[in-house]
C-alpha atoms as a PDB file:
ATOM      1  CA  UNK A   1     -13.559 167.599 -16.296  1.00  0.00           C
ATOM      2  CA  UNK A   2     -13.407 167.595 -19.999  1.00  0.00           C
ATOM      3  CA  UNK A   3     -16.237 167.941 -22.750  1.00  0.00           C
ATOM      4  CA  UNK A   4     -16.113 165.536 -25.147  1.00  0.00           C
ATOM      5  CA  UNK A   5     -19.510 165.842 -28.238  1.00  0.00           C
ATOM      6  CA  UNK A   6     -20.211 161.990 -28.568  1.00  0.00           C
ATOM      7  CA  UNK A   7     -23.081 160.478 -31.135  1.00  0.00           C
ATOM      8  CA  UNK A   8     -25.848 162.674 -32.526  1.00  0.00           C
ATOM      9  CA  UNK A   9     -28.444 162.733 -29.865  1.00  0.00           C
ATOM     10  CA  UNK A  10     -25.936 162.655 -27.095  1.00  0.00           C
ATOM     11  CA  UNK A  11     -24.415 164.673 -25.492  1.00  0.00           C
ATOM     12  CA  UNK A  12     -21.076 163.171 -22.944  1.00  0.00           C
ATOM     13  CA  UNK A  13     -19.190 164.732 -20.055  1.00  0.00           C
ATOM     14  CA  UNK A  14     -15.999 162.917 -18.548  1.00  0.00           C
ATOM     15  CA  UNK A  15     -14.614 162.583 -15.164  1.00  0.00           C
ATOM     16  CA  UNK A  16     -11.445 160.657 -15.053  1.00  0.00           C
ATOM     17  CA  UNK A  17     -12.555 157.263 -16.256  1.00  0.00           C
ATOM     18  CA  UNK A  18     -15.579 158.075 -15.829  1.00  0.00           C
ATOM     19  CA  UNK A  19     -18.101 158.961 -18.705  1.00  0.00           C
ATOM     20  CA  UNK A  20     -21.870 160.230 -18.286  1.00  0.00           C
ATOM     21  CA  UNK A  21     -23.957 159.997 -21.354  1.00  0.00           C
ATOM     22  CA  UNK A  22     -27.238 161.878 -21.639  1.00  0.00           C
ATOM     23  CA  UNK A  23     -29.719 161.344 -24.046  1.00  0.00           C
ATOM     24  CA  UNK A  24     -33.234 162.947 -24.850  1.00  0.00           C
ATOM     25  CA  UNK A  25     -36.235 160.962 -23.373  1.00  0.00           C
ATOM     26  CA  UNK A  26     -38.413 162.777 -25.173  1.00  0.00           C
ATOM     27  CA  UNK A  27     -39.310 164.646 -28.302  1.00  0.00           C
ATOM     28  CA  UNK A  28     -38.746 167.882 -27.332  1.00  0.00           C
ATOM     29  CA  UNK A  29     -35.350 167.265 -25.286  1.00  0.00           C
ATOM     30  CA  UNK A  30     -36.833 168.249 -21.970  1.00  0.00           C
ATOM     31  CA  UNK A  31     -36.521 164.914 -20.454  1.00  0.00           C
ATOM     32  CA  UNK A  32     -33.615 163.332 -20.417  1.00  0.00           C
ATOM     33  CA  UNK A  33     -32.117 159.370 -19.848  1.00  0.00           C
ATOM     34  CA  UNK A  34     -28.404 159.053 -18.619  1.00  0.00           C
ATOM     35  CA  UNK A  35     -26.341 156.410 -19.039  1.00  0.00           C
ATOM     36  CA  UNK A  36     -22.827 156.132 -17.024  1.00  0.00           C
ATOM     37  CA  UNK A  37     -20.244 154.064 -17.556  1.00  0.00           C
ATOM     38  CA  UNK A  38     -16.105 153.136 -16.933  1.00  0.00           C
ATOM     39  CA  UNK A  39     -13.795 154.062 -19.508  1.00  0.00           C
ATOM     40  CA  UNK A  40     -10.871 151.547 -19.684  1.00  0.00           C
END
């Protein structure tokens, strides 16, 4: 596991090739959306 501080307004962990993205869902940041996706 490594951190990695992607775009303003989210916030990225890695593991492997492997790369979940979390953003805030709403105003306040207590909900959030997550993305995840394969890193070639």
């Amino acid at each position: 596991m490594e951190p990695f501080l992607g775009k303003e307004g989210c916030w990225t962990q890695r593991f492997g090739r492997t790369e979940v993205r979390m953003y805030p869902k709403d105003r306040d940041g207590y909900t959030l959306d997550f993305e995840i996706a394969s890193i070639p």
